[in-house]
C-alpha atoms as a PDB file:
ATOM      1  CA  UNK A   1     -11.422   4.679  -9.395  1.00  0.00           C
ATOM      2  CA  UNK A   2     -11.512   8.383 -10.745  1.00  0.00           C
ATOM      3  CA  UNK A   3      -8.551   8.458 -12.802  1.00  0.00           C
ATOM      4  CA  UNK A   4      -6.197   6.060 -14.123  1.00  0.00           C
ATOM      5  CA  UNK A   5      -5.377   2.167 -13.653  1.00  0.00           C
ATOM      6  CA  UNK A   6      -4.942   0.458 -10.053  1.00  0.00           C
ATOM      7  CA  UNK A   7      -3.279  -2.364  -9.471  1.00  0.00           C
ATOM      8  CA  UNK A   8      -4.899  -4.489  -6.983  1.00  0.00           C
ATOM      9  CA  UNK A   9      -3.499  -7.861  -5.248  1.00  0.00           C
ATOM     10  CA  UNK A  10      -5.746 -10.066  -3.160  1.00  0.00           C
ATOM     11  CA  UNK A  11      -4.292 -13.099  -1.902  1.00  0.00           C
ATOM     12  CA  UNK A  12      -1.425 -13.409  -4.547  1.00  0.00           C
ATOM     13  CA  UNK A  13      -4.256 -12.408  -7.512  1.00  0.00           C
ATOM     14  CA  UNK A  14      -3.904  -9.216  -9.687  1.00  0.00           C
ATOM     15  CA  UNK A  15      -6.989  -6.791 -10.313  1.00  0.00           C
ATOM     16  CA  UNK A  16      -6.771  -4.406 -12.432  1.00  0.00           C
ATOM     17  CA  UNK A  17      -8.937  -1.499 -11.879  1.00  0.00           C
ATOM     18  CA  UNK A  18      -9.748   1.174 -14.356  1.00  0.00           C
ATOM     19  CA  UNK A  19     -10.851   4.839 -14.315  1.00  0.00           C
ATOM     20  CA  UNK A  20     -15.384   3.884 -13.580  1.00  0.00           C
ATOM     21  CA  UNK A  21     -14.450   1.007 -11.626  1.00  0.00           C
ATOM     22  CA  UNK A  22     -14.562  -0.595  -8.376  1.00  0.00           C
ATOM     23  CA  UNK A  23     -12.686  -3.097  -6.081  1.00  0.00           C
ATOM     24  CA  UNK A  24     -14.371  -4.327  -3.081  1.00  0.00           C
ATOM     25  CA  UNK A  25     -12.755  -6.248  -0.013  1.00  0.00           C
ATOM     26  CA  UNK A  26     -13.816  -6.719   3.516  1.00  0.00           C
ATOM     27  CA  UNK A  27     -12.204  -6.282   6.104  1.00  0.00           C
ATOM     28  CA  UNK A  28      -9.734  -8.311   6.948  1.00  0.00           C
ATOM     29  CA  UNK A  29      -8.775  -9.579   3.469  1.00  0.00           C
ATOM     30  CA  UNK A  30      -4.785 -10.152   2.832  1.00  0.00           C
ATOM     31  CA  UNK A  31      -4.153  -7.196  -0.101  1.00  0.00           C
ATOM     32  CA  UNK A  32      -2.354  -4.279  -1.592  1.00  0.00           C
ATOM     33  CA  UNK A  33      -2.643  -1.697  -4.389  1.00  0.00           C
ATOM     34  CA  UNK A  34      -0.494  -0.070  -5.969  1.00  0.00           C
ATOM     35  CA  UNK A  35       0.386   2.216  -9.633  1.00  0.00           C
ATOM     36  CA  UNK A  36       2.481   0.229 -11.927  1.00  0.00           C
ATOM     37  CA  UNK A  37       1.615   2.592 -14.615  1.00  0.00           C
ATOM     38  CA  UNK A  38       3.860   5.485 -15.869  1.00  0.00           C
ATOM     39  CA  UNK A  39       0.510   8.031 -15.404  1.00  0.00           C
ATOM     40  CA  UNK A  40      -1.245   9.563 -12.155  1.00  0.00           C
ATOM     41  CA  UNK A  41      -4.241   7.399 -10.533  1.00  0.00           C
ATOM     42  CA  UNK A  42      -6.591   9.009  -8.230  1.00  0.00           C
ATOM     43  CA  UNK A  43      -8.763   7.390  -6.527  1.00  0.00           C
ATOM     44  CA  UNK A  44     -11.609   7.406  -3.472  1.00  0.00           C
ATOM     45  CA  UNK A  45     -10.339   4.405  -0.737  1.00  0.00           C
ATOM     46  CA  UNK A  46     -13.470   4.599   1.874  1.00  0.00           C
ATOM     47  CA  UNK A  47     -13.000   3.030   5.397  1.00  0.00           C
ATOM     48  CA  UNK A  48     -15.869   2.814   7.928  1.00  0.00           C
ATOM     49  CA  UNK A  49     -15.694   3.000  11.593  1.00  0.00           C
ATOM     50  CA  UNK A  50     -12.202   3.892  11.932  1.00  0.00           C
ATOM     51  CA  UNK A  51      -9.310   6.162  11.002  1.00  0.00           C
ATOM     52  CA  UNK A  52      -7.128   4.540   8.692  1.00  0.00           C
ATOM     53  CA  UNK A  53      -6.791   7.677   6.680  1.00  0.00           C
ATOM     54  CA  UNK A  54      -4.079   8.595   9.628  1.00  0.00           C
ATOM     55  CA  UNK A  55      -2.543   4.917   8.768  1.00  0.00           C
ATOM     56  CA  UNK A  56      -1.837   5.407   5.436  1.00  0.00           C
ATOM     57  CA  UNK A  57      -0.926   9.760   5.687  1.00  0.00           C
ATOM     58  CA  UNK A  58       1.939   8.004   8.531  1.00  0.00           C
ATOM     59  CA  UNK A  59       2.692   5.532   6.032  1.00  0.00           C
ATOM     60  CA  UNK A  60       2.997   7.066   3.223  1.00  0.00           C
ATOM     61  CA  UNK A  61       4.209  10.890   3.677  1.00  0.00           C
ATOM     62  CA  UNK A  62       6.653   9.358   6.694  1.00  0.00           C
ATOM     63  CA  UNK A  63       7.817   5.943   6.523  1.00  0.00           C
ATOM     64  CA  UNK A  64       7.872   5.437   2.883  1.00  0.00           C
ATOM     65  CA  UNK A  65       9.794   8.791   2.051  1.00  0.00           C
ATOM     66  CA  UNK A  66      12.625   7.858   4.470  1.00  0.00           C
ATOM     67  CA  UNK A  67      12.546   4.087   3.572  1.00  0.00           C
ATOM     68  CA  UNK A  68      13.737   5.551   0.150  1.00  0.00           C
ATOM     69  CA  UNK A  69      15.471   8.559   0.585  1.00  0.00           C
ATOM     70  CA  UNK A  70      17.756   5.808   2.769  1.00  0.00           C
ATOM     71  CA  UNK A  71      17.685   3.123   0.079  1.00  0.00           C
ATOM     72  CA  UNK A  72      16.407   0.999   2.759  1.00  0.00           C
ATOM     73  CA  UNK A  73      13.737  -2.230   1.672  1.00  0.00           C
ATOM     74  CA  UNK A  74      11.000  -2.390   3.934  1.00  0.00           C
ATOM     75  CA  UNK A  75      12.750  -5.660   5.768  1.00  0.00           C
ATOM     76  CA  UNK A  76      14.905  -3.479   7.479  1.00  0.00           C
ATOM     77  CA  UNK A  77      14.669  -3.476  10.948  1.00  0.00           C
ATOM     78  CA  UNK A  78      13.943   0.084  11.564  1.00  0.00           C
ATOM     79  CA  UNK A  79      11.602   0.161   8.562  1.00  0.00           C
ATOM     80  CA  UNK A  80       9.824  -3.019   9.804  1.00  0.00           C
ATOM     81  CA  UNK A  81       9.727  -1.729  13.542  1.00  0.00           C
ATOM     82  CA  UNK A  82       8.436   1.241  12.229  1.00  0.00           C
ATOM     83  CA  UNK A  83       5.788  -0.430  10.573  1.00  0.00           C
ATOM     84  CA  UNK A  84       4.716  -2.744  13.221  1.00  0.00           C
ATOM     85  CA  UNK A  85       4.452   0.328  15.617  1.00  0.00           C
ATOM     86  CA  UNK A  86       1.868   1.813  12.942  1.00  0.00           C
ATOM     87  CA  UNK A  87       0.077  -1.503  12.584  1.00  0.00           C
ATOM     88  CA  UNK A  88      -0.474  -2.260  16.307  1.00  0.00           C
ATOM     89  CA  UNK A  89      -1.615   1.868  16.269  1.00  0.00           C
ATOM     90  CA  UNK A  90      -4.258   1.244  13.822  1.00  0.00           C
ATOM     91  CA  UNK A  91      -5.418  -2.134  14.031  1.00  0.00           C
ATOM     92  CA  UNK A  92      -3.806  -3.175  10.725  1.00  0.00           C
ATOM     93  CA  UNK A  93      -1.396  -6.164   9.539  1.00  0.00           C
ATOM     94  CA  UNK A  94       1.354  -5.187   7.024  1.00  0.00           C
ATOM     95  CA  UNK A  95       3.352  -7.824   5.431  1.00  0.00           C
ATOM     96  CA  UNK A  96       6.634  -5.891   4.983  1.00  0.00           C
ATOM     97  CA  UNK A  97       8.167  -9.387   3.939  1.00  0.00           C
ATOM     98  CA  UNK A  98       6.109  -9.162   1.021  1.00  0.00           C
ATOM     99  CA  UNK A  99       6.441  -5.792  -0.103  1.00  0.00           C
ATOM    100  CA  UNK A 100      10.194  -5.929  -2.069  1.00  0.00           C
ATOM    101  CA  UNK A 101       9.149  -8.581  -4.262  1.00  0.00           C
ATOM    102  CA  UNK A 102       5.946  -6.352  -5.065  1.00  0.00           C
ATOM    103  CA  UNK A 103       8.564  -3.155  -5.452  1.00  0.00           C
ATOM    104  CA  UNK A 104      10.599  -5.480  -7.204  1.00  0.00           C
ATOM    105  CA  UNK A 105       8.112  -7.199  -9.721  1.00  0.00           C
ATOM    106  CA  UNK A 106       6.676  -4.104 -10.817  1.00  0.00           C
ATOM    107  CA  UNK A 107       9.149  -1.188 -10.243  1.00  0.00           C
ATOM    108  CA  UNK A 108       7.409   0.366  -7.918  1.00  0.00           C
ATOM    109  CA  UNK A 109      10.686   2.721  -6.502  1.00  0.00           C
ATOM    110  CA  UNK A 110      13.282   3.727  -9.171  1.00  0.00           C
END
């Protein structure tokens, strides 16, 4: 973590990870992180052996922009196609069913 406080979830339990500090998971592992701070986090995310920097740029600068420019949660259809599309592209397992109650919990998208 370079700058700021991440918010990490593994299996249902909350890290918090400050400016110094690290979180490691292995592959595989069930999690999500996210800013529920009102300042800027930046932070390194390293991936070896494959190119999940393309998974999260699609995510992020495509699906996530229209998901909210539409007012649409991420259980809707075309959002969750979408994402299962990007999943089965990458090797990766999203759980859009829990992602609103994340948004929700910690207003993630005003």
């Amino acid at each position: 973590m370079l700058e700021g406080t991440v918010s990490v979830r593994v299996k249902g339990k909350i890290f918090e990870v400050e400016a110094g500090g690290f979180h490691l998971r292995p592959r595989g592992i069930e999690h999500t992180f996210f800013n529920c701070t009102d300042k800027p986090i930046r932070f390194m995310h390293l991936y070896f052996n494959q190119n999940f920097e393309d998974y999260l740029e699609d995510f992020f600068l495509k699906i996530v922009p229209d998901m909210v420019k539409n007012n649409l949660s991420p259980m809707d259809s075309r959002i969750a196609k979408r994402m299962a599309r990007n999943d089965e592209k990458f090797g990766v397992t999203m759980f859009p069913q829990n992602l609103q109650a994340i948004i929700d919990k910690y207003k993630l998208i005003e």
